[in-house]
Structures are given as C-alpha cells and as structure tokens.
N, C-alpha and C. Protein backbone atom coordinates (compact mmCIF):
# COMPACT_ATOMS: atom_id res chain seq x y z
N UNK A 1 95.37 -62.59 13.45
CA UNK A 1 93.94 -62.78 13.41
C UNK A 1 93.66 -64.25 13.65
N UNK A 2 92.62 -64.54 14.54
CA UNK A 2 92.16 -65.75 14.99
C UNK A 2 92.14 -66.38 13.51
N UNK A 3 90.90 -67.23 13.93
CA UNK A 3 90.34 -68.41 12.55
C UNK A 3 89.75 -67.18 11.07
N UNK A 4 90.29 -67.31 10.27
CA UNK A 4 89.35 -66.13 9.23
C UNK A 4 87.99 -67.34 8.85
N UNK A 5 86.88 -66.12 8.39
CA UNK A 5 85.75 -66.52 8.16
C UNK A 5 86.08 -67.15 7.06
N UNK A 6 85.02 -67.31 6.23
CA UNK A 6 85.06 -68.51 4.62
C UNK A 6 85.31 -66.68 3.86
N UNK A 7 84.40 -66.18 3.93
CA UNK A 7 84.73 -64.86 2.85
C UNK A 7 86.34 -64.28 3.04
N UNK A 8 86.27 -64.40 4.14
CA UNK A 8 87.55 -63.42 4.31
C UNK A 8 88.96 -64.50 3.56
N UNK A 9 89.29 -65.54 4.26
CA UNK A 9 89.78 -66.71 3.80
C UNK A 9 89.79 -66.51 1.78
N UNK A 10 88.34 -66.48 1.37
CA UNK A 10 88.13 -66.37 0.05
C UNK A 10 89.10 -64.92 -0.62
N UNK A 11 88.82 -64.28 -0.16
CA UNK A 11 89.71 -63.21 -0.40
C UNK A 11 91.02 -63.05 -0.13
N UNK A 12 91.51 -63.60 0.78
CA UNK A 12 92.78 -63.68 0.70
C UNK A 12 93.24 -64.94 -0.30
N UNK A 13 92.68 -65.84 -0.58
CA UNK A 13 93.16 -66.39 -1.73
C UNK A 13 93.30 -66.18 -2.92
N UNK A 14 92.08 -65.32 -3.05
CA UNK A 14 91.96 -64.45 -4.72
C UNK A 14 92.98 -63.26 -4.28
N UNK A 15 93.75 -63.01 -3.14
CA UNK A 15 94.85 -61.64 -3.91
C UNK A 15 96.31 -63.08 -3.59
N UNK A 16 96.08 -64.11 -3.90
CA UNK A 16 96.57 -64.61 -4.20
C UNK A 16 97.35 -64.98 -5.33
N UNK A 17 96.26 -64.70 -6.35
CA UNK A 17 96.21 -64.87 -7.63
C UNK A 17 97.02 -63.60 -8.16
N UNK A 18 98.46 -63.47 -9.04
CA UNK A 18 99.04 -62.70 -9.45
C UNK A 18 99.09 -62.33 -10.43
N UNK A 19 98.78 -63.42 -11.54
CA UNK A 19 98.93 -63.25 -12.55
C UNK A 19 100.53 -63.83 -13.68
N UNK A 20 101.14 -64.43 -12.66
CA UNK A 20 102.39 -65.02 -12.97
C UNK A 20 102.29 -66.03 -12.06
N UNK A 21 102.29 -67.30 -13.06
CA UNK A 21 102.03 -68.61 -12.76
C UNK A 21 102.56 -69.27 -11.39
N UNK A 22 103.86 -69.11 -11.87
CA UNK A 22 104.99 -69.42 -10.49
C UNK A 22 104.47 -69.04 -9.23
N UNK A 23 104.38 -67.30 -9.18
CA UNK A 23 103.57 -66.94 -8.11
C UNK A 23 102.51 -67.39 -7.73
N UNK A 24 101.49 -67.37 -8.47
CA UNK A 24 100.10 -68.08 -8.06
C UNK A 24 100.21 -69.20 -7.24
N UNK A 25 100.93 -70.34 -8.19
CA UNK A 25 101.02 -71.80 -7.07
C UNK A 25 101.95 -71.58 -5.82
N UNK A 26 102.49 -70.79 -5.65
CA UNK A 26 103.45 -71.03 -4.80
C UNK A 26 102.72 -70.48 -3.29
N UNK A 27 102.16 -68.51 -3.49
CA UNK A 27 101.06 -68.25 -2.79
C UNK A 27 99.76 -68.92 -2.54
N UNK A 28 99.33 -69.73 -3.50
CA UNK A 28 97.84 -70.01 -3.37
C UNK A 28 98.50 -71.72 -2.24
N UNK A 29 99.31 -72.28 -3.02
CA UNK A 29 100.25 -73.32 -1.96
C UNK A 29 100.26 -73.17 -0.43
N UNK A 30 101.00 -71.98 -0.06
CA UNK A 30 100.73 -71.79 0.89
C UNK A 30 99.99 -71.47 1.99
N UNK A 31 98.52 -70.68 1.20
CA UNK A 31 97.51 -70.36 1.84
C UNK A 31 96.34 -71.66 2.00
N UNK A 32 96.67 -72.48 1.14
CA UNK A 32 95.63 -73.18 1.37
C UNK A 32 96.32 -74.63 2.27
N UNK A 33 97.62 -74.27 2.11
CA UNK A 33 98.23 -75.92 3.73
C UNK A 33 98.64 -75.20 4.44
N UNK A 34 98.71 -73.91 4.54
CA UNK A 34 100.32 -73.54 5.78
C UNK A 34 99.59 -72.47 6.44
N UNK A 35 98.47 -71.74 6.04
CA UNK A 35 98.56 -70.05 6.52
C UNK A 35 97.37 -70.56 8.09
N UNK A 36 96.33 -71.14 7.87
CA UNK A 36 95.12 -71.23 9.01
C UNK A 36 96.46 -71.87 10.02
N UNK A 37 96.85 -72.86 9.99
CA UNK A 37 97.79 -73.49 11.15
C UNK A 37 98.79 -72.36 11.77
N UNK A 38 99.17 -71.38 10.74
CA UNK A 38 100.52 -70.26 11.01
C UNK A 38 100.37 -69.66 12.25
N UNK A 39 101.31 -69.16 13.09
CA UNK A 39 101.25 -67.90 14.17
C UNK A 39 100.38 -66.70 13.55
N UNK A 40 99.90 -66.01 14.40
CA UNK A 40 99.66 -64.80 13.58
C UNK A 40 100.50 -63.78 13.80
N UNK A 41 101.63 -64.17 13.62
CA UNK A 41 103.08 -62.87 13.14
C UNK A 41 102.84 -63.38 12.18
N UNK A 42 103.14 -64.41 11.96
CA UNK A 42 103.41 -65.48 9.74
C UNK A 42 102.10 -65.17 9.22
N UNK A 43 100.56 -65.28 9.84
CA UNK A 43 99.56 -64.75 9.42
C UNK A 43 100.09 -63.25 8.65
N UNK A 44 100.27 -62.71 9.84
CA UNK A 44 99.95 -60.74 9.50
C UNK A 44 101.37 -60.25 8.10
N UNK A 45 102.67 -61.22 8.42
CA UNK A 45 103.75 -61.34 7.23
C UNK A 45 103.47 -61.66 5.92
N UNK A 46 102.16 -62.89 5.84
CA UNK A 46 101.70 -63.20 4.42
C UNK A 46 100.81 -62.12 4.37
N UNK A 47 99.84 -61.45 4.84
CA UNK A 47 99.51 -60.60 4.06
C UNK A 47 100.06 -58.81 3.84
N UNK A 48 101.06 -58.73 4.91
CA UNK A 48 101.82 -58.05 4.53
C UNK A 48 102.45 -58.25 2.94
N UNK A 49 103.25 -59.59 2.77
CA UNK A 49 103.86 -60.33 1.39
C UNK A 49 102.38 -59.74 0.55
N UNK A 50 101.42 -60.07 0.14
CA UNK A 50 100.53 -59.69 -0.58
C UNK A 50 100.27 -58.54 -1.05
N UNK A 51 100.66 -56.93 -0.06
CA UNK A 51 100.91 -56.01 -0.54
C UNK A 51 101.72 -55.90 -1.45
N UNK A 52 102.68 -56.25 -1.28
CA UNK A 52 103.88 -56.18 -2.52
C UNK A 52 103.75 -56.20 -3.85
N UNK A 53 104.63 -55.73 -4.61
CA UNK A 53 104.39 -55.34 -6.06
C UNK A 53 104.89 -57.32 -6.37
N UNK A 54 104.47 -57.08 -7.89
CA UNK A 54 104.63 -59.01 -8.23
C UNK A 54 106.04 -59.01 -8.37
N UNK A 55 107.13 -58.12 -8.98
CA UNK A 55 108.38 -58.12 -9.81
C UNK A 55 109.08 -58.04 -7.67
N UNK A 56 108.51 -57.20 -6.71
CA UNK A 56 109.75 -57.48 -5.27
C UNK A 56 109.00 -59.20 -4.96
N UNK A 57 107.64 -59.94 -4.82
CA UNK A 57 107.19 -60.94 -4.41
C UNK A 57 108.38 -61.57 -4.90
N UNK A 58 108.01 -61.84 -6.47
CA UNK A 58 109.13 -62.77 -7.21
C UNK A 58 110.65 -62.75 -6.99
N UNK A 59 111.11 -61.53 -6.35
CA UNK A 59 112.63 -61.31 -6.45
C UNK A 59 112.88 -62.18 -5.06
N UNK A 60 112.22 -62.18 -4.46
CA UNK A 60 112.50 -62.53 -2.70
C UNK A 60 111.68 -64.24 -3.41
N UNK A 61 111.19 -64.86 -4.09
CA UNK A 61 110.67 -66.36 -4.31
C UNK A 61 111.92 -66.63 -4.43
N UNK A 62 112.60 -65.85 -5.51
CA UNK A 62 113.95 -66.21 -6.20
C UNK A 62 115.35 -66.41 -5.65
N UNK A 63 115.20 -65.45 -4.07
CA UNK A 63 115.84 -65.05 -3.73
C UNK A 63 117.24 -64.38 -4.32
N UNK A 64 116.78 -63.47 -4.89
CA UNK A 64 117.63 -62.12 -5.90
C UNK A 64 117.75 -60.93 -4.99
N UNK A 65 116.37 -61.10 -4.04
CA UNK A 65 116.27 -59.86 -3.30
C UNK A 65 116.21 -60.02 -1.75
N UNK A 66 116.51 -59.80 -0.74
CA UNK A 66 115.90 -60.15 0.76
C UNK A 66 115.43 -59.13 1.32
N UNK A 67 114.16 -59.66 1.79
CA UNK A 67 113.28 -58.74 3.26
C UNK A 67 114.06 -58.29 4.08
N UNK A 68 113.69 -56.97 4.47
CA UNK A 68 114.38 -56.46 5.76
C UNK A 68 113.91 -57.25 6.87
N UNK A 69 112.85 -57.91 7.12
CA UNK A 69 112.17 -58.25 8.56
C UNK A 69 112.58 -60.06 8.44
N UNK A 70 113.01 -60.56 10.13
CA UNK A 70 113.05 -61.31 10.02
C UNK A 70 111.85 -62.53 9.91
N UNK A 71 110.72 -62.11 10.61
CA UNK A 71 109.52 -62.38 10.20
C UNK A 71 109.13 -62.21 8.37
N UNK A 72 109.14 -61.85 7.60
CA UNK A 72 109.10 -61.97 6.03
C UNK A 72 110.37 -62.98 5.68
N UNK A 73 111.48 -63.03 6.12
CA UNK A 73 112.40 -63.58 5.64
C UNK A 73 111.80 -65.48 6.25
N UNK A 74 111.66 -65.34 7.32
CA UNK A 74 111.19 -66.30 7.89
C UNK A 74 109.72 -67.45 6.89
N UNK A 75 108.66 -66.78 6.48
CA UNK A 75 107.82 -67.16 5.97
C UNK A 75 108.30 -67.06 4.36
N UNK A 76 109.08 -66.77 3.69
CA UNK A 76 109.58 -66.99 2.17
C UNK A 76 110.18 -68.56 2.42
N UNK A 77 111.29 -68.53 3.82
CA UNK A 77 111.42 -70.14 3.62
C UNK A 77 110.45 -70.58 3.75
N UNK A 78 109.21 -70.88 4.21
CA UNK A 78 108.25 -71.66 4.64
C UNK A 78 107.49 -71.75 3.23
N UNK A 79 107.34 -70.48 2.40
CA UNK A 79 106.76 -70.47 0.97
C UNK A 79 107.39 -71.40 0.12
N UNK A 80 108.91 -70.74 -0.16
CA UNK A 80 109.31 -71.52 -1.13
C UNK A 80 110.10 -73.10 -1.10
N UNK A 81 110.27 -73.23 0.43
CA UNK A 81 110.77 -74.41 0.93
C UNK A 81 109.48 -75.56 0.68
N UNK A 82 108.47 -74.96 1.39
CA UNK A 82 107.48 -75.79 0.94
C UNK A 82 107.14 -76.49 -0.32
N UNK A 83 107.66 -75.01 -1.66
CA UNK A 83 107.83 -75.70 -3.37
C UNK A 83 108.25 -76.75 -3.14
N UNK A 84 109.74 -76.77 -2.09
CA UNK A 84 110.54 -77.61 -2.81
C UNK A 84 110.63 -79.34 -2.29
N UNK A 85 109.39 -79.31 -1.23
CA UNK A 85 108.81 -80.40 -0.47
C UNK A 85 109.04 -80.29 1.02
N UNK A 86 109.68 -79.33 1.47
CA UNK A 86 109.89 -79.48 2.95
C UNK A 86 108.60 -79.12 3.68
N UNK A 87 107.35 -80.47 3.35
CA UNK A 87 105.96 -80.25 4.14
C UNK A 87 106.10 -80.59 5.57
C-alpha cells in the first residue's frame, strides 16, 4: 500500500499496542521510523506480523521460534535489530 492516510496509519499503530511492554516498544518502534519508508512486501509482512497471536509475535522477537516466509523472517531483523541500534 502506497502512503497510508493519518487514520489508517492511526490504526495500525493502536494494533500495535499488545499489551506486553516489550512488544509494544518494539512494534510501535518500528512503525513509527521504519514502516512509511518500507517496500510494500515489509509493509504487507508487518501487518501480516500484527495478525499474530502475542505469545508466536514474542517467540519470533526472541527468536525461540522462526517464520516460515522469508519476507517475515526478513522484517523481525529489521524489528528487533533496530532494538538493538542497527538504525
């Protein structure tokens, strides 16, 4: 998807919000420096990632668990690499 509007944008930041801290900053992190600049494969992958239950999100932050797609596997480094300063 091209540029998202302000609502739409707004909404994807509020299913941002998980409810487990870690998650929150790490998603809301990324949506608000990394996602408008992204391809939209890494677009359509984060909100694919957003479907997800919080306990598979967190297992794949943790990497405990890995994505089948290389596109999802691709944007977890970009998530959690980003935690770890690689801006």
């Amino acid at each position: 998807m091209a540029m998202e509007s302000r609502a739409d944008f707004g909404r994807l930041r509020w299913a941002c919000r998980r409810g487990i801290r870690e998650l929150d900053v790490l998603l809301t992190r990324y949506v608000d420096e990394k996602f408008r600049a992204a391809p939209a494969a890494e677009q359509e992958a984060f909100r694919r990632l957003l479907e997800a239950q919080n306990p598979v999100i967190y297992a794949y932050c943790l990497g405990q668990e890995e994505p089948s797609s290389p596109e999802m596997r691709a944007l977890l480094l970009r998530i959690v690499g980003g935690a770890a300063g690689d801006r």
